[in-house]
N, C-alpha and C. Protein backbone atom coordinates (compact mmCIF):
# COMPACT_ATOMS: atom_id res chain seq x y z
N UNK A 1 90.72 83.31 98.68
CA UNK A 1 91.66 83.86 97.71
C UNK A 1 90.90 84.78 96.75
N UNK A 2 91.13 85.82 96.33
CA UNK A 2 90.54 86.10 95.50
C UNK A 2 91.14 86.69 94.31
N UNK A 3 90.86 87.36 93.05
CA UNK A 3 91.64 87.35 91.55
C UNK A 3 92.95 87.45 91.84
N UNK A 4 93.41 88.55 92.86
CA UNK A 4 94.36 89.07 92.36
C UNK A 4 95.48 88.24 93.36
N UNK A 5 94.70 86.62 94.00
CA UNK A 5 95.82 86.00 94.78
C UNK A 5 96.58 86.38 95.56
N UNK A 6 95.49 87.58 96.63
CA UNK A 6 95.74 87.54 97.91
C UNK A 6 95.46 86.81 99.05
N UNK A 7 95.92 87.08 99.84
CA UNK A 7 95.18 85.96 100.92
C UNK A 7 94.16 87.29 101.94
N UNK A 8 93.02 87.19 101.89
CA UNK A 8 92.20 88.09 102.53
C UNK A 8 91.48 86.81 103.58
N UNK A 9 91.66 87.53 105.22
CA UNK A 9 90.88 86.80 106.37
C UNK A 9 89.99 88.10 107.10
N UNK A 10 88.90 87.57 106.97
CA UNK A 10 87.92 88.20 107.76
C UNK A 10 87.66 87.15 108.84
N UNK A 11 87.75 87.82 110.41
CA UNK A 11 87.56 87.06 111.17
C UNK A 11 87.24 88.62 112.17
N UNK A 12 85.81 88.34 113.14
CA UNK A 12 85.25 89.30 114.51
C UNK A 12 85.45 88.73 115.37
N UNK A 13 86.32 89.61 116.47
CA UNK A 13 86.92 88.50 117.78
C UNK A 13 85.88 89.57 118.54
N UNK A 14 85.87 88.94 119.79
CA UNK A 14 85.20 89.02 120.65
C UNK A 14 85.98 90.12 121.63
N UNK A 15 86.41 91.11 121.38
CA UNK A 15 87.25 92.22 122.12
C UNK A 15 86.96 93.14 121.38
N UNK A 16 86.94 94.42 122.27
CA UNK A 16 87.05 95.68 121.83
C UNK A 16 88.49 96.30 120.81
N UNK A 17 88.02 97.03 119.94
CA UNK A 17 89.16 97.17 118.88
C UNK A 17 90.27 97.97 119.18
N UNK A 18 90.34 97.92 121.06
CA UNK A 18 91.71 98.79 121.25
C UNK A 18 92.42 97.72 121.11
N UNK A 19 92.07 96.50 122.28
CA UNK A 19 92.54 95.14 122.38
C UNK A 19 92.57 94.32 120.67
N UNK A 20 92.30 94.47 120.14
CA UNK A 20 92.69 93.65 118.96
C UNK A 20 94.00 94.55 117.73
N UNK A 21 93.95 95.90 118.27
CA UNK A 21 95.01 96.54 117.63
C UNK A 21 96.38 96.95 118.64
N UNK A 22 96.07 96.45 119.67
CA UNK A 22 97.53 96.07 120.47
C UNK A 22 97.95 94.83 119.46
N UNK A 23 97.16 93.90 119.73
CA UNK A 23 97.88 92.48 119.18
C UNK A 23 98.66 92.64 117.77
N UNK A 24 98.19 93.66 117.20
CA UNK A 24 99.12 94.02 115.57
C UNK A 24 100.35 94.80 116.07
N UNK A 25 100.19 95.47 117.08
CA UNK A 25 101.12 96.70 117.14
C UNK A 25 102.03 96.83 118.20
N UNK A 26 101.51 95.76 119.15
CA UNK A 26 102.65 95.51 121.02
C UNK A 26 103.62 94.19 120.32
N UNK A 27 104.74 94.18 120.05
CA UNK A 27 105.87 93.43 120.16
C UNK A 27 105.54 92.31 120.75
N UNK A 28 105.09 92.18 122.09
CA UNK A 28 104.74 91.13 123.47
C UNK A 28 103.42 90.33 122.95
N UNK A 29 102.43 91.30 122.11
CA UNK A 29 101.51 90.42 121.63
C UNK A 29 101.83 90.00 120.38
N UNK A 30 102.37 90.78 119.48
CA UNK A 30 102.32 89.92 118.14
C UNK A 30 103.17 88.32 118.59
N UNK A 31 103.87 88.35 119.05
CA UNK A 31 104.97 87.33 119.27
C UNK A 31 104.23 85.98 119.69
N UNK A 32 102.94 86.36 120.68
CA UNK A 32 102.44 85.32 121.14
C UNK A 32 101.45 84.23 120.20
N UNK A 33 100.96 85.28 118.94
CA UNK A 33 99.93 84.94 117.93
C UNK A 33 100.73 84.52 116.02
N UNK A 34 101.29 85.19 116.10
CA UNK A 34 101.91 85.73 114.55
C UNK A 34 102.47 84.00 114.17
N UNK A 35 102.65 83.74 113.01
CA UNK A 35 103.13 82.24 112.33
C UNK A 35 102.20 81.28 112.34
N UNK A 36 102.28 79.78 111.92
CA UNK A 36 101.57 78.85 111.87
C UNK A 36 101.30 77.53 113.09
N UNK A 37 100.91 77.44 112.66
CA UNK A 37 100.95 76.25 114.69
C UNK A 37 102.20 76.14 114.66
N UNK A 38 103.16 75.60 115.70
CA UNK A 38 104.11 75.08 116.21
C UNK A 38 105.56 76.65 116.00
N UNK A 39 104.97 77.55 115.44
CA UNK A 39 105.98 78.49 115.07
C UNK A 39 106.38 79.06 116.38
N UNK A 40 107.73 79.56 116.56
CA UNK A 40 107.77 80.81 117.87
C UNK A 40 108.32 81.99 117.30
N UNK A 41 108.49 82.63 118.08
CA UNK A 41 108.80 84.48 117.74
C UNK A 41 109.47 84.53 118.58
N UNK A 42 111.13 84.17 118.77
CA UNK A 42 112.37 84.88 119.85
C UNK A 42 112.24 86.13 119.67
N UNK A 43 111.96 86.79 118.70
CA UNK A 43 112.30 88.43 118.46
C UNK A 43 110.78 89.18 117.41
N UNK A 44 110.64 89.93 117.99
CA UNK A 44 109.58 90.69 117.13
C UNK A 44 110.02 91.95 117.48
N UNK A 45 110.79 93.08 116.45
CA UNK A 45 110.83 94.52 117.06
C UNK A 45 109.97 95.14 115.57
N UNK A 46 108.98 96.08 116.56
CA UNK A 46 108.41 96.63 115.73
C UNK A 46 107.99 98.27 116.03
N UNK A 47 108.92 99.27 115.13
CA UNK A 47 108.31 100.38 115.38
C UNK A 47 107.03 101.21 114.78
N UNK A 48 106.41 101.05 115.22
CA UNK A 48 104.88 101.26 114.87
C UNK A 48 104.85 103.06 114.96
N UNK A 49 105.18 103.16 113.43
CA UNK A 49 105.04 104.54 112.82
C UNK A 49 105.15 104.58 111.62
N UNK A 50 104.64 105.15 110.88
CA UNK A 50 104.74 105.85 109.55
C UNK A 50 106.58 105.76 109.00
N UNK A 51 107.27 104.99 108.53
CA UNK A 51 108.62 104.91 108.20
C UNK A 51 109.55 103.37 108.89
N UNK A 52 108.73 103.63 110.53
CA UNK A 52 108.97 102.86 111.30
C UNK A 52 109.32 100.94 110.43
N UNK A 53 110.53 100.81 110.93
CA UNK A 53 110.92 99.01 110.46
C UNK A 53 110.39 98.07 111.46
N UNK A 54 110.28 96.99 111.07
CA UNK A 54 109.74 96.02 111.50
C UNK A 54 110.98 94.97 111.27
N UNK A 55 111.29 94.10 112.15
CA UNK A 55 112.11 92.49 112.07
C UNK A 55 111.43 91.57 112.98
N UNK A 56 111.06 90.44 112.07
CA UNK A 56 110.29 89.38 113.15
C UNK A 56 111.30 88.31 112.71
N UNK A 57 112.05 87.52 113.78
CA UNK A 57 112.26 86.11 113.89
C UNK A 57 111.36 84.92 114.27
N UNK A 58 111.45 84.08 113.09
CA UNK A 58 110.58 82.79 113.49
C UNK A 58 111.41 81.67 113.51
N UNK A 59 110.93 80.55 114.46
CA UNK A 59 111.35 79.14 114.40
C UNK A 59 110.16 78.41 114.54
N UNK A 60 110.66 77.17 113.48
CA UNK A 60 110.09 75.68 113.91
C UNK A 60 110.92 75.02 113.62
N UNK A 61 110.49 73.89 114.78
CA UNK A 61 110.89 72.79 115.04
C UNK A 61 110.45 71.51 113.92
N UNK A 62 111.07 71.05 112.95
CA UNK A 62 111.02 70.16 111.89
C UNK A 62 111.85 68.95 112.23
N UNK A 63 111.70 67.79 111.25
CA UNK A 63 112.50 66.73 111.49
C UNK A 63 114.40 66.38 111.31
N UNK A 64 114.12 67.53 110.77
CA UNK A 64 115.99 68.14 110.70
C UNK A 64 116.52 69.06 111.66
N UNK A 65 115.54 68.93 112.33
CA UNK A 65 116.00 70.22 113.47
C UNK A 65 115.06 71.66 113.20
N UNK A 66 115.85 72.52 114.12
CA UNK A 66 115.21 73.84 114.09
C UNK A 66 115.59 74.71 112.73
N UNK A 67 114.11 75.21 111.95
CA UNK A 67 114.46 75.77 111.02
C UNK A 67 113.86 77.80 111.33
N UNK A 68 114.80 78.28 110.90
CA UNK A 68 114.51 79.60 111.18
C UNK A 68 114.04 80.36 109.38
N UNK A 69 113.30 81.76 109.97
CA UNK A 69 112.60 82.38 109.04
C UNK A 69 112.86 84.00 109.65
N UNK A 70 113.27 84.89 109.01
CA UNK A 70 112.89 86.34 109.13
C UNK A 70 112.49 87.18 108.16
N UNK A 71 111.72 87.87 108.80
CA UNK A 71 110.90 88.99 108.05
C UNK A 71 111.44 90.23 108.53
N UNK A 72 111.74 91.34 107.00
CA UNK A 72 111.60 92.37 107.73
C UNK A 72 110.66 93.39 107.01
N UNK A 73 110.42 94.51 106.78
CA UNK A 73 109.33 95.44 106.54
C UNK A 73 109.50 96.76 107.10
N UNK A 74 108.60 97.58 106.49
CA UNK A 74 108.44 98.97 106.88
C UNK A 74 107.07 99.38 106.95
N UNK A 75 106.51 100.21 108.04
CA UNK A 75 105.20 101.00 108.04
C UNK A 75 104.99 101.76 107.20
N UNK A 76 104.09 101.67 106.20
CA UNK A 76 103.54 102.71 105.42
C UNK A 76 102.37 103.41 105.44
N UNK A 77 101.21 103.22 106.27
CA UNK A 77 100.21 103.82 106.49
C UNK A 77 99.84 103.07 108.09
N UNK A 78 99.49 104.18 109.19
CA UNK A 78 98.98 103.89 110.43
C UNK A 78 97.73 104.87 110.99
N UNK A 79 96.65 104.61 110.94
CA UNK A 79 95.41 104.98 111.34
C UNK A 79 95.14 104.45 112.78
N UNK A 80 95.35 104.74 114.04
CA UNK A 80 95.17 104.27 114.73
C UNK A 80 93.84 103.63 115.34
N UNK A 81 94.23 102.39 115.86
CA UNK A 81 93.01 101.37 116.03
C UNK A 81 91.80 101.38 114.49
N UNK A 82 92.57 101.92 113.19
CA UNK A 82 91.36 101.54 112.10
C UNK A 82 92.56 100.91 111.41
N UNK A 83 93.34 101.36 110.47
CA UNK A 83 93.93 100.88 109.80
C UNK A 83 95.34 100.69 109.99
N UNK A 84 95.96 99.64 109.55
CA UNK A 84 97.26 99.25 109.50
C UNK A 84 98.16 98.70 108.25
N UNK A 85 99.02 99.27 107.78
CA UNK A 85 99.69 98.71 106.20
C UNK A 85 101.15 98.84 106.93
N UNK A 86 102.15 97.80 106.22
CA UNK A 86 103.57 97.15 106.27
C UNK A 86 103.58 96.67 105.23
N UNK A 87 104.42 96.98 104.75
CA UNK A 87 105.61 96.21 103.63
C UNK A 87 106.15 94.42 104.45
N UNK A 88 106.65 93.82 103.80
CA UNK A 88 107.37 92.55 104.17
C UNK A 88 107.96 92.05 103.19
N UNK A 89 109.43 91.27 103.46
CA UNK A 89 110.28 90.60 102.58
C UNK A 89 111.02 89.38 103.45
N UNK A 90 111.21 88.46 102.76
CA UNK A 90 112.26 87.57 103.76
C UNK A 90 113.27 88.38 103.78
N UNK A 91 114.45 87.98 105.11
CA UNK A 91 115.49 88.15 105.27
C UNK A 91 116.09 87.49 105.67
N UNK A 92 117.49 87.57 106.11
CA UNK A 92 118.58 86.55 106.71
C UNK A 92 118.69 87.40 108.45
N UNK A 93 119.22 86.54 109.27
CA UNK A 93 119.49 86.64 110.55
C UNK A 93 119.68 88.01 110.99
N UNK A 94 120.46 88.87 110.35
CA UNK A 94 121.16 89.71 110.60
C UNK A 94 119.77 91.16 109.92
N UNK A 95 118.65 90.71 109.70
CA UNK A 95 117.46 91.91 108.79
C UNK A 95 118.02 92.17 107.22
N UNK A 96 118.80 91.70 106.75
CA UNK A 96 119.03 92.15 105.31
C UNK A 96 118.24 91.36 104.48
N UNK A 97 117.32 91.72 103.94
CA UNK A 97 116.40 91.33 102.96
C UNK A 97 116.91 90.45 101.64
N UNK A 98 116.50 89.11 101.33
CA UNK A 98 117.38 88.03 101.23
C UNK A 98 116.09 87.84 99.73
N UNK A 99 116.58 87.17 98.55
CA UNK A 99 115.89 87.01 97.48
C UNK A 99 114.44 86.15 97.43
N UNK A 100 113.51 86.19 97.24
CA UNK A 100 112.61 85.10 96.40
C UNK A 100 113.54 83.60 96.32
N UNK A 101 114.57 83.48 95.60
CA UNK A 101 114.83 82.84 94.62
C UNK A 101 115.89 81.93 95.86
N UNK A 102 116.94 82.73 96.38
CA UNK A 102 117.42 82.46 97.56
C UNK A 102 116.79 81.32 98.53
N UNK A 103 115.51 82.05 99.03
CA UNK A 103 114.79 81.16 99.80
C UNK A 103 114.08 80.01 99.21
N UNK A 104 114.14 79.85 98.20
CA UNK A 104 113.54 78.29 97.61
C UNK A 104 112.21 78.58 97.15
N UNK A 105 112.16 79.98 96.46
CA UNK A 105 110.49 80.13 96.13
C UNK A 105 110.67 79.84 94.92
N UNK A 106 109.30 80.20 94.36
CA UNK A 106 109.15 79.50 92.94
C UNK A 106 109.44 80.84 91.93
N UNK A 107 110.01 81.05 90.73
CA UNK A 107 110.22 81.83 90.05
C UNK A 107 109.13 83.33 90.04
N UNK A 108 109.32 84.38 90.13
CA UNK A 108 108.32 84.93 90.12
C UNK A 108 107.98 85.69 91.73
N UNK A 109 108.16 85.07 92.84
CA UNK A 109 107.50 85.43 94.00
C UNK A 109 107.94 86.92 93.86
N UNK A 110 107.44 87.95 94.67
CA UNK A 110 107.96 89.11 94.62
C UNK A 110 108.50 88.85 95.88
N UNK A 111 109.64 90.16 95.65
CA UNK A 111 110.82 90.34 96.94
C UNK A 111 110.32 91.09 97.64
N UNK A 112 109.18 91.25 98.30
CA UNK A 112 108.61 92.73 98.66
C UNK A 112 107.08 92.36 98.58
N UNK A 113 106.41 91.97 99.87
CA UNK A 113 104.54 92.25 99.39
C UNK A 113 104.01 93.26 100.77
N UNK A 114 102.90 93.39 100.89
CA UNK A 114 102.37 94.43 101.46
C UNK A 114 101.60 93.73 102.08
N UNK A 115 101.01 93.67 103.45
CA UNK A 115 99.57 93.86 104.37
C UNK A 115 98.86 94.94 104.49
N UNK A 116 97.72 94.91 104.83
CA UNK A 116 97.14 96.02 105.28
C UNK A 116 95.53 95.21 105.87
N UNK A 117 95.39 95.19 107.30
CA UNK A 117 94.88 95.55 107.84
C UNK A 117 93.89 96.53 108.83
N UNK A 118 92.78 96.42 108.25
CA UNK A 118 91.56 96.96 108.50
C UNK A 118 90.54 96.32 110.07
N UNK A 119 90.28 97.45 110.90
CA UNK A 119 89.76 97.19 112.13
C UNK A 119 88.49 98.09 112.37
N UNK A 120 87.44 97.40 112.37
CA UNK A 120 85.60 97.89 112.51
C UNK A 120 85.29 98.11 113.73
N UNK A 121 85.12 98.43 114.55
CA UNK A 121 84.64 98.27 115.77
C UNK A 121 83.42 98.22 115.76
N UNK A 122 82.88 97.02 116.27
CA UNK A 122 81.11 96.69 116.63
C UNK A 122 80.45 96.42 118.02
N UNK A 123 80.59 97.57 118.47
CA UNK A 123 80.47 97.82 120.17
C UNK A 123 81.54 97.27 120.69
N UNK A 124 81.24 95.87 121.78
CA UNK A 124 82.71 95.66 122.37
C UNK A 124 83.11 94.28 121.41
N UNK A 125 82.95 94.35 120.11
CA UNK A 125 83.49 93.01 119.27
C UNK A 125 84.42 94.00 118.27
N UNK A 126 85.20 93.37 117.75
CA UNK A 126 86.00 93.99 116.43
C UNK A 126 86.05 93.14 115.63
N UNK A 127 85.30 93.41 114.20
CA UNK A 127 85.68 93.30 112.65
C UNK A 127 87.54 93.24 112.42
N UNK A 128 87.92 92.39 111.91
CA UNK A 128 89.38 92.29 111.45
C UNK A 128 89.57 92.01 110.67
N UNK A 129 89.31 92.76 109.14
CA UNK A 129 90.35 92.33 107.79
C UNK A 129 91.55 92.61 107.93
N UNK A 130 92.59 91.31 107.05
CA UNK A 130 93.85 91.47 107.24
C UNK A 130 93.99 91.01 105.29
N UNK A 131 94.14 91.54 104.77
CA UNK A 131 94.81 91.31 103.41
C UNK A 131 96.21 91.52 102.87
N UNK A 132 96.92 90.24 102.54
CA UNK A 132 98.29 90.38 102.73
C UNK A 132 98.91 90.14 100.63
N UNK A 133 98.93 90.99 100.12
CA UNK A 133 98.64 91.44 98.72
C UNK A 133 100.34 90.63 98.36
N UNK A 134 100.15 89.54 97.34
CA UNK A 134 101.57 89.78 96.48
C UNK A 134 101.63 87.54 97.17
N UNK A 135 100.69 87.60 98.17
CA UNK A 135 100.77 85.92 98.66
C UNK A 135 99.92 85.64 98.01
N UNK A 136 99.76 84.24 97.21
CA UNK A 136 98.54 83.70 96.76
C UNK A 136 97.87 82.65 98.26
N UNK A 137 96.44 83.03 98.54
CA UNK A 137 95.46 82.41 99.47
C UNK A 137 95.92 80.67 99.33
N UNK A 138 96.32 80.19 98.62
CA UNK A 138 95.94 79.01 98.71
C UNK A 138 97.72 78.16 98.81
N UNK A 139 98.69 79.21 99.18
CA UNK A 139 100.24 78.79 99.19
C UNK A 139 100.32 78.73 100.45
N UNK A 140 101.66 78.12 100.64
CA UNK A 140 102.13 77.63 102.29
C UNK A 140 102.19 79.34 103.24
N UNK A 141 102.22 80.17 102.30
CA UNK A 141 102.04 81.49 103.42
C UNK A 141 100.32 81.97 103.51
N UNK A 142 99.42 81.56 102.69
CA UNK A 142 98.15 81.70 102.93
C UNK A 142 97.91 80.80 104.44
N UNK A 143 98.44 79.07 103.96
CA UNK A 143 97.42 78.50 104.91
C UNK A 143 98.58 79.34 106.44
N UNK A 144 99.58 79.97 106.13
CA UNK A 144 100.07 80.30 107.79
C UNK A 144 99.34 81.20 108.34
N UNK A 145 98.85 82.35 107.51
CA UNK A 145 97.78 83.10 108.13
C UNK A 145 96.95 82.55 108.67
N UNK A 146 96.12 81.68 107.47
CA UNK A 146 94.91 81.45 108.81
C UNK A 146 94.93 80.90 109.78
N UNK A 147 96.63 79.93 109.99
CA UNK A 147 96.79 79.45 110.99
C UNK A 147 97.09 80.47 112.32
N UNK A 148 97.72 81.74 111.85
CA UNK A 148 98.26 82.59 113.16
C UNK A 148 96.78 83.33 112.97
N UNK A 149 95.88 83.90 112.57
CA UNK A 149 94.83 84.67 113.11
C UNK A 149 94.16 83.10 113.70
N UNK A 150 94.14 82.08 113.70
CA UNK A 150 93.08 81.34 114.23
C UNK A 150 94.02 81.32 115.91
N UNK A 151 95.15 81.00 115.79
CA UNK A 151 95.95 81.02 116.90
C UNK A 151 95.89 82.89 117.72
N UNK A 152 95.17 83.99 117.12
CA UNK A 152 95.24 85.02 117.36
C UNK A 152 93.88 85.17 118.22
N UNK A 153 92.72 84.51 117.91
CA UNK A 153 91.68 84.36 118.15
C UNK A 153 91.32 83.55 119.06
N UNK A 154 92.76 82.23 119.84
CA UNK A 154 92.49 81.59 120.84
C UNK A 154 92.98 83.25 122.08
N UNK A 155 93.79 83.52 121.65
CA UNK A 155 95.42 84.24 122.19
C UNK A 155 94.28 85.11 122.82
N UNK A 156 93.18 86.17 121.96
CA UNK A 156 92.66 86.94 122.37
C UNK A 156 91.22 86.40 123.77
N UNK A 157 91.10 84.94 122.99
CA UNK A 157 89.74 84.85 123.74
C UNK A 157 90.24 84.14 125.38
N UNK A 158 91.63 84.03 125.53
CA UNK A 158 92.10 83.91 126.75
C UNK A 158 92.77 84.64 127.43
N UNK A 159 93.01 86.05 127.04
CA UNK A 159 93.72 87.16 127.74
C UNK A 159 92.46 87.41 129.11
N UNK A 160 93.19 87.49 129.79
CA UNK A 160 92.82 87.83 131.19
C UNK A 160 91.80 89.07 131.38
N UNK A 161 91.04 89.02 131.85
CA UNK A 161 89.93 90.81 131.78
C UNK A 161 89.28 90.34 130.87
């Protein structure tokens, strides 16, 4: 975590940084990695451009049944295979961007935070900062990151080739 109570993960996977910037940017891969253990992704559409929207559906399975989550967002900066920035907000089923306050957060959350992901290439390994600005590191959406890049990092070290 650091001051400004982001959640910043540095993690070098063992793939070349074309293969680790598919996994941000192919629909088919984010879906397989993205959320916290036990999460799934029925839907990830993501147009990967400068303006381009983003809607990800999530589920888990809890003791009340299946609970659902959506995100939606917009591209604001795309550097290919170096840099990557999106906007994100909860939403409801349908992509309409749904309150802080709505979803059971605590006073204060913003309706609206930002990622931006950064990609190094170190021969055939890639450097991966992912800093997701407006989450504090140490809240139930910090520990999901490190749960989906650690789940990103099995995802990658078993792709085929």
């Amino acid at each position: 975590m650091t001051e400004t109570k982001d959640v910043r993960i540095e993690r070098t996977f063992d793939a070349p940084i074309d293969v680790i910037w598919a996994m941000w940017t192919e629909p088919e891969h984010f879906a397989q990695w993205y959320g916290p253990m036990g999460a799934r992704i029925p839907k990830a559409e993501m147009d990967v451009r400068v303006g381009g929207r983003r809607f990800i559906a999530m589920e888990m399975d809890t003791p009340n049944g299946t609970m659902g989550m959506h995100f939606v967002g917009e591209y604001r900066e795309i550097v290919p295979t170096t840099r990557l920035v999106y906007t994100e907000a909860m939403a409801d089923a349908d992509g309409n961007p749904v309150s802080p306050e709505q979803m059971g957060m605590p006073p204060g959350a913003p309706a609206e935070t930002s990622i931006v992901v950064e990609f190094v290439a170190l021969e055939d390994r890639t450097k991966m900062t992912m800093t997701h600005h407006g989450v504090p590191g140490d809240s139930p959406g910090g520990q999901g990151w490190t749960m989906a890049i650690d789940k990103l990092e099995t995802y990658v070290s078993e792709r085929p080739g």
